[in-house]
N, C-alpha and C. Protein backbone atom coordinates (compact mmCIF):
# COMPACT_ATOMS: atom_id res chain seq x y z
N UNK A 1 130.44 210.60 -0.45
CA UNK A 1 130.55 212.01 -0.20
C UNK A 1 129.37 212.72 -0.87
N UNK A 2 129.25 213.66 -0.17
CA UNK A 2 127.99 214.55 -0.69
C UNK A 2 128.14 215.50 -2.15
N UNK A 3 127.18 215.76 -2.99
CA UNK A 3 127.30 216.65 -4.22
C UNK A 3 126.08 217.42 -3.92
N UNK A 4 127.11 219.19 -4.15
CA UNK A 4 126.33 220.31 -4.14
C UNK A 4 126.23 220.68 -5.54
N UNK A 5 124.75 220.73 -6.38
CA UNK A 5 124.42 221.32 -7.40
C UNK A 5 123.78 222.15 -7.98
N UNK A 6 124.56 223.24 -8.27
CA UNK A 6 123.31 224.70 -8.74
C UNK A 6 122.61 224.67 -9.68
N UNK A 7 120.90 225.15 -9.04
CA UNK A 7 120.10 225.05 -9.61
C UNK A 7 119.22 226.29 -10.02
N UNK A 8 119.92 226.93 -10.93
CA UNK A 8 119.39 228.28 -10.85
C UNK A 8 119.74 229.05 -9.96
N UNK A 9 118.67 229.67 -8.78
CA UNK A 9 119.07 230.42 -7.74
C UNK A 9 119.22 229.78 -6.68
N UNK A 10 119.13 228.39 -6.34
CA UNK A 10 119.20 228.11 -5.37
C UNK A 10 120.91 226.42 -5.61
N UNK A 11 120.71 225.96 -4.41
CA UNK A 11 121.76 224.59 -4.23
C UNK A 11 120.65 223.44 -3.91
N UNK A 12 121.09 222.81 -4.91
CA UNK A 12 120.63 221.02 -4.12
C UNK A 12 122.04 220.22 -3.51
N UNK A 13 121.57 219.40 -2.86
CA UNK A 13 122.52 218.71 -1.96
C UNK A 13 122.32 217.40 -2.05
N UNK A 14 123.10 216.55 -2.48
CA UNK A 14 122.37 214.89 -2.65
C UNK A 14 123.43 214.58 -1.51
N UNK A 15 123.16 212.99 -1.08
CA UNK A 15 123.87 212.17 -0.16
C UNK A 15 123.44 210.83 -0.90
N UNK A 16 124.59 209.70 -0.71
CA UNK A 16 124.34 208.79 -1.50
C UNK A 16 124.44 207.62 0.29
N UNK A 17 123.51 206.42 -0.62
CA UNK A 17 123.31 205.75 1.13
C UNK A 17 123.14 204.66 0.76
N UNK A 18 124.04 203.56 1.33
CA UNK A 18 124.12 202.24 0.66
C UNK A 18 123.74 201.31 2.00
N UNK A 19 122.18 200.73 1.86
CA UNK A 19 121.91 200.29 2.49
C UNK A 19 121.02 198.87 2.87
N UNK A 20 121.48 197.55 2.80
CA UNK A 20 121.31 196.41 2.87
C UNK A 20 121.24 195.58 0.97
N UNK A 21 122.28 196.42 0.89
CA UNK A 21 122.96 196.02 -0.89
C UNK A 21 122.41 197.07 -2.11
N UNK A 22 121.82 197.66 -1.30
CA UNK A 22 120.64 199.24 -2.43
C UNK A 22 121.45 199.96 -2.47
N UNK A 23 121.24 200.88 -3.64
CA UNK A 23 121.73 202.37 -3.19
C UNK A 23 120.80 202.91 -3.58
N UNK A 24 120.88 204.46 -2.95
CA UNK A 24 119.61 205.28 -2.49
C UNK A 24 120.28 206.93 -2.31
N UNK A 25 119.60 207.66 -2.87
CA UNK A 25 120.22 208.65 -2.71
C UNK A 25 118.95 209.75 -1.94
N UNK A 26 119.35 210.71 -0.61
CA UNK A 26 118.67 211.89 -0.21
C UNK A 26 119.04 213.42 -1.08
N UNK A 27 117.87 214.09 -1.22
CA UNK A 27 118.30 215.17 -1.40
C UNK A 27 117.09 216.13 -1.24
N UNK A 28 118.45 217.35 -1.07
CA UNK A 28 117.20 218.29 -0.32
C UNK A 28 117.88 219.59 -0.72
N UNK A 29 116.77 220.89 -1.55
CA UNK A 29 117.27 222.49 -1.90
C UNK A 29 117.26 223.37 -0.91
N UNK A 30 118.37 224.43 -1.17
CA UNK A 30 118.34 225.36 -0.02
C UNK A 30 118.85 226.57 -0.99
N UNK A 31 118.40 227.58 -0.09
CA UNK A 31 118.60 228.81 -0.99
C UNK A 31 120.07 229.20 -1.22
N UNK A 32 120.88 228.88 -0.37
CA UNK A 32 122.76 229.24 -0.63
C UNK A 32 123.41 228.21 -0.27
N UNK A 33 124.23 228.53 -0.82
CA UNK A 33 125.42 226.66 -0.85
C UNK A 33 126.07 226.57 0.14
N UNK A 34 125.79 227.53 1.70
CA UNK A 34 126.46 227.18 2.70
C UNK A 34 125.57 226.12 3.48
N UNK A 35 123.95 226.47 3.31
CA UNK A 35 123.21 226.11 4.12
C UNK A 35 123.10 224.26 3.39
N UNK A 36 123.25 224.10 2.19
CA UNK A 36 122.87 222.99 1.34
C UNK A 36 124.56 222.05 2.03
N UNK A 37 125.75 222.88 1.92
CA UNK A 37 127.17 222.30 2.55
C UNK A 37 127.26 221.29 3.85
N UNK A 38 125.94 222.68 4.59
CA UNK A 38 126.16 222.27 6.39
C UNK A 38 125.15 220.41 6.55
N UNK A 39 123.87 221.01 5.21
CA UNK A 39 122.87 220.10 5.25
C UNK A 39 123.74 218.64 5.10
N UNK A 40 124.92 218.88 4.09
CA UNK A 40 125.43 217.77 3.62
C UNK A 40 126.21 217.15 4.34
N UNK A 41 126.76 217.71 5.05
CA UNK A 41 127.85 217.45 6.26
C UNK A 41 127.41 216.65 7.65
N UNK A 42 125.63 217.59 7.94
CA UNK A 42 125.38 216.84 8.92
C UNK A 42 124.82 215.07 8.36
N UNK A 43 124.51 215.20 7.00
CA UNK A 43 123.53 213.84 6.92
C UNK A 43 125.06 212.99 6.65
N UNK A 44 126.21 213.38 6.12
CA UNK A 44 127.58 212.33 6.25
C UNK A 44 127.75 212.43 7.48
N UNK A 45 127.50 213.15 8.29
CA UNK A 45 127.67 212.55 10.19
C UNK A 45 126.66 211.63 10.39
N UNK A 46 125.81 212.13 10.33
CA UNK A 46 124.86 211.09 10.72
C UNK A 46 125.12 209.31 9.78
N UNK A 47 125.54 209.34 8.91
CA UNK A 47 125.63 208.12 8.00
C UNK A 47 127.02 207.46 8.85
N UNK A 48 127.64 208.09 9.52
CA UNK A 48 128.60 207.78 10.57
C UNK A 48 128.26 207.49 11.85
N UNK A 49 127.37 207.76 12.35
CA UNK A 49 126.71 207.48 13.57
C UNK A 49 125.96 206.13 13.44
N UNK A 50 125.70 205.35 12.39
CA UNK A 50 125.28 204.14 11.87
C UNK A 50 125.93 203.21 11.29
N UNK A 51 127.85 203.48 12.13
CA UNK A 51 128.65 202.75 11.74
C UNK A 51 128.95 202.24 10.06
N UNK A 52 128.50 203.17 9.30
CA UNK A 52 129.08 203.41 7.73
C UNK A 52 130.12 204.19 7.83
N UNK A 53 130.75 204.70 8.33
CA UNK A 53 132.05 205.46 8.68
C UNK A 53 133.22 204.78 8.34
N UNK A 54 133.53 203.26 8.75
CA UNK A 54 134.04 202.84 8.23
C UNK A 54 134.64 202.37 6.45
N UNK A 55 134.03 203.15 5.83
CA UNK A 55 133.70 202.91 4.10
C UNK A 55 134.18 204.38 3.89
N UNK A 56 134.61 205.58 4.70
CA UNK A 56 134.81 206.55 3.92
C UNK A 56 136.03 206.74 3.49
N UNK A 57 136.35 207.06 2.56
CA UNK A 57 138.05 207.83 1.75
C UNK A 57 138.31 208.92 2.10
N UNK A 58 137.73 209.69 2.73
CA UNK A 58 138.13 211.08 3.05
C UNK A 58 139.54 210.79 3.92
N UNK A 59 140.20 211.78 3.78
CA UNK A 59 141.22 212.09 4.73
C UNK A 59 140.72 212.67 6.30
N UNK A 60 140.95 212.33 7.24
CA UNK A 60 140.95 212.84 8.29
C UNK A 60 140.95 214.59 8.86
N UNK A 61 142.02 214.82 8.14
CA UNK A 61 142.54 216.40 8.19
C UNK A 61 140.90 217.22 7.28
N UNK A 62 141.06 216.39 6.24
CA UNK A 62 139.74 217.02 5.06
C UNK A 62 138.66 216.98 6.03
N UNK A 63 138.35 215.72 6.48
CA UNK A 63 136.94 215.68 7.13
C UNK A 63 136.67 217.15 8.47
N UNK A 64 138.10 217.26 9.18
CA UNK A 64 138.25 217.89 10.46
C UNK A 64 138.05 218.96 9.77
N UNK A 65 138.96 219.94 8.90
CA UNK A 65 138.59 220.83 8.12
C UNK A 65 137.06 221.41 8.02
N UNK A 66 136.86 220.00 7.03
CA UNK A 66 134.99 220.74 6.80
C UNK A 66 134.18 220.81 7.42
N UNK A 67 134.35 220.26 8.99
CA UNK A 67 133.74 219.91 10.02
C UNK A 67 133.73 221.67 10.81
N UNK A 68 134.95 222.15 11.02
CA UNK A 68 134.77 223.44 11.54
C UNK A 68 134.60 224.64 10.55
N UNK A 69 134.98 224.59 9.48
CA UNK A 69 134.32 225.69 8.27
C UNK A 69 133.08 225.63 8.36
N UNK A 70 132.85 224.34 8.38
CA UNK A 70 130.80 224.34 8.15
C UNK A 70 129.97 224.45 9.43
N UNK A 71 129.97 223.31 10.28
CA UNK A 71 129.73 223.32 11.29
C UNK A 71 129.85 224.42 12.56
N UNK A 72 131.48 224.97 13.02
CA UNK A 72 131.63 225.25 14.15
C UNK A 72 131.84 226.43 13.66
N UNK A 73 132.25 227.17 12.79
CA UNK A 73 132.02 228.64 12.30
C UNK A 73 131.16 229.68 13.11
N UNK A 74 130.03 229.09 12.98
CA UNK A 74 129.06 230.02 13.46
C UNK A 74 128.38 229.48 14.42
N UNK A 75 129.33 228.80 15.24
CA UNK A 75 128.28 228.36 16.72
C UNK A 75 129.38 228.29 17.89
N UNK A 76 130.67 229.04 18.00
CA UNK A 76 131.57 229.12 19.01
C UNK A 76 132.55 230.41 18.36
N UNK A 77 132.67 230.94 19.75
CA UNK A 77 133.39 232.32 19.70
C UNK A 77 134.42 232.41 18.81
N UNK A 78 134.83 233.60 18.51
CA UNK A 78 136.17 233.40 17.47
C UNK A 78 137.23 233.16 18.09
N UNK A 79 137.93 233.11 19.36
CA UNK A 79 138.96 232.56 19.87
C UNK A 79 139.00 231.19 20.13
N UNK A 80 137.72 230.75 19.95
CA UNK A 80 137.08 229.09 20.12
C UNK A 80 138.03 228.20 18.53
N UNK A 81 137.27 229.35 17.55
CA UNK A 81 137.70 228.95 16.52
C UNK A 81 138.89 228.95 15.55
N UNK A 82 139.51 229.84 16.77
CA UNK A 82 141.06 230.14 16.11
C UNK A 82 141.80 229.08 16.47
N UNK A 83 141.30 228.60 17.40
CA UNK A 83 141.85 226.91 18.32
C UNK A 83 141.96 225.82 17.82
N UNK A 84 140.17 225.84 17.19
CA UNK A 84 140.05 224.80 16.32
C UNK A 84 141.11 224.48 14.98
N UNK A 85 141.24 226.15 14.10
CA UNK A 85 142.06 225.98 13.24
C UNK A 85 143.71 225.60 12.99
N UNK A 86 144.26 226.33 14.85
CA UNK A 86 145.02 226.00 14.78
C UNK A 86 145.16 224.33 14.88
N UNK A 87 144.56 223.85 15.79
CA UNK A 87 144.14 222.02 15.86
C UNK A 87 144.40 221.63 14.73
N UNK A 88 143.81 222.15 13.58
CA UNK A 88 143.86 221.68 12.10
C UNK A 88 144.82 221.39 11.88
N UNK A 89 145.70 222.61 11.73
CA UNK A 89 147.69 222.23 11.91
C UNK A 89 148.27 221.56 11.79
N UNK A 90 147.92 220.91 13.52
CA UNK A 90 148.73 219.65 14.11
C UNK A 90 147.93 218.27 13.53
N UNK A 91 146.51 218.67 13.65
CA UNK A 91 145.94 217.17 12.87
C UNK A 91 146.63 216.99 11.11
N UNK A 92 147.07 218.24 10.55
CA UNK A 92 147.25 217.67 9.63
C UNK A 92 148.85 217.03 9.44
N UNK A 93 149.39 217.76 9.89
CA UNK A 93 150.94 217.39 10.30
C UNK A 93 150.81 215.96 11.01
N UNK A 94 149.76 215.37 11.93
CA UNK A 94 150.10 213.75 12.55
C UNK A 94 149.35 212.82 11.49
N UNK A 95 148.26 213.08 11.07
CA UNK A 95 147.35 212.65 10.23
C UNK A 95 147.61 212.21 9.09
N UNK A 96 148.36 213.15 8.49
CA UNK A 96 148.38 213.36 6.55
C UNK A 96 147.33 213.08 5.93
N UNK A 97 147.12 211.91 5.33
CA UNK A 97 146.61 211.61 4.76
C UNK A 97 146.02 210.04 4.85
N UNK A 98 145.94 209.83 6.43
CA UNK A 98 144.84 208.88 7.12
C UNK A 98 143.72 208.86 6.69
N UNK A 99 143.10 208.50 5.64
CA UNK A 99 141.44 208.13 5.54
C UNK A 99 141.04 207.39 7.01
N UNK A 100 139.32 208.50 6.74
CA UNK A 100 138.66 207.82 8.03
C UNK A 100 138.11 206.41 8.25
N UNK A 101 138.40 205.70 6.84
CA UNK A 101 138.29 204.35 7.08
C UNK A 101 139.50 203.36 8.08
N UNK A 102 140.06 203.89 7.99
CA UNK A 102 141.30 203.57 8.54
C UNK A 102 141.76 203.88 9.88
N UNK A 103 140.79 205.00 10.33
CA UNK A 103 141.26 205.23 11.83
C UNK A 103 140.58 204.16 12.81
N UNK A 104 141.46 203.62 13.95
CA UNK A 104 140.54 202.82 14.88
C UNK A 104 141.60 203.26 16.19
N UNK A 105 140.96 202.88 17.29
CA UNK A 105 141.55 202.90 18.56
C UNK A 105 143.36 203.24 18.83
N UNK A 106 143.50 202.13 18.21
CA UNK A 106 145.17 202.09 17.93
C UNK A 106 145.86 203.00 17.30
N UNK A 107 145.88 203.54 16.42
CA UNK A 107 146.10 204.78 15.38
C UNK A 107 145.62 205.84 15.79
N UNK A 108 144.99 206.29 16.77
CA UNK A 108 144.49 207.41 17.30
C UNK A 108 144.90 207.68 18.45
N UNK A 109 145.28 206.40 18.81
CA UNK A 109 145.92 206.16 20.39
C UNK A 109 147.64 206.61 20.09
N UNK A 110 148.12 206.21 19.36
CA UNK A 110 149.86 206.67 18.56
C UNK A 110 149.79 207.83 18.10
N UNK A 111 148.79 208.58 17.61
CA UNK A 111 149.17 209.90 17.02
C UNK A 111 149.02 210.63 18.45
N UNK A 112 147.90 210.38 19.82
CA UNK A 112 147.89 210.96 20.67
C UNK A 112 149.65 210.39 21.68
N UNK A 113 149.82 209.76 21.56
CA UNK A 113 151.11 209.35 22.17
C UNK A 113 152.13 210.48 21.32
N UNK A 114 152.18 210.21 20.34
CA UNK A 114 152.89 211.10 19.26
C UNK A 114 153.10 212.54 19.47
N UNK A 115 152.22 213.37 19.95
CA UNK A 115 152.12 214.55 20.07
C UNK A 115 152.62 214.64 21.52
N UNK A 116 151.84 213.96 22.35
CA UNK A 116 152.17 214.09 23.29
C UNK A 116 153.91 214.32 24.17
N UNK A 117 154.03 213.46 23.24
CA UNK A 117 155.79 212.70 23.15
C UNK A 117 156.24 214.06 22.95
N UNK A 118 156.38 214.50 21.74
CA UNK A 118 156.74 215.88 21.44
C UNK A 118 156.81 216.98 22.02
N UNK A 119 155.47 217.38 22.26
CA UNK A 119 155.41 218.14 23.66
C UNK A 119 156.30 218.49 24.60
N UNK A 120 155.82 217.40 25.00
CA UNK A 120 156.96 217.13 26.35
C UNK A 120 158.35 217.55 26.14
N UNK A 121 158.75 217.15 25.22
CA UNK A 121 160.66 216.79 24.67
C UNK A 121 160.49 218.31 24.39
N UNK A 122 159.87 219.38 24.02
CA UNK A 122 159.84 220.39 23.78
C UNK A 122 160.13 221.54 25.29
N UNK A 123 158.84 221.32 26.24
CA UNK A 123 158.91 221.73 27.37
C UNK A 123 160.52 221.79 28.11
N UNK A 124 160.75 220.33 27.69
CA UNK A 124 161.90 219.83 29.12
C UNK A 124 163.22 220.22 28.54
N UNK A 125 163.11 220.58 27.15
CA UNK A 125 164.45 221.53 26.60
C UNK A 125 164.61 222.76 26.91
């Protein structure tokens, strides 16, 4: 996971990156701790896009969370984002406390059955 550290007037942002038995850390300053947050968020996506995803502890709900605070905030309408939050909700209610190491096909495939299930039994009452 990423560490935001104030440095005076500004944020540094490290990312830690474990790669062919090394570790290695990026980092990069930005003038406010949203912009140093988003920086941090995208380089843990990206460290996921290179199949290290599997190694994280985060919770699911946490990750989804910081994903639209940081990310989708300020790049989709506010009824976009009232959607998203409500989403949060239900991801956290099926989710709990699923680390994203732990999610695969199957487990994603049951919580979508899961809801779905519900739904329905809801409608047809």
């Amino acid at each position: 996971m990423a560490s935001i550290i104030k440095r005076g007037k500004s944020y540094r942002a490290q990312v830690s990156l474990y790669r062919l038995g090394k570790h290695k850390k990026i980092s990069k300053t930005f003038p406010t701790k949203k912009e140093a947050q988003l920086w941090a968020l995208e380089m843990e996506l990206a460290k996921g896009e290179c199949k290290e995803l599997a190694h994280r502890t985060t919770s699911f709900a946490d990750f989804f969370e910081n994903w639209i605070y940081l990310v989708k905030v300020n790049a989709v309408k506010e009824t976009t984002f009232q959607n998203y939050v409500r989403t949060l909700r239900i991801i956290r209610n099926l989710f709990h406390d699923i680390q994203l190491k732990d999610l695969n096909d199957i487990v994603v495939q049951k919580k979508i059955d899961e809801i779905c299930k519900n739904t329905f039994s809801k409608n047809n009452t």
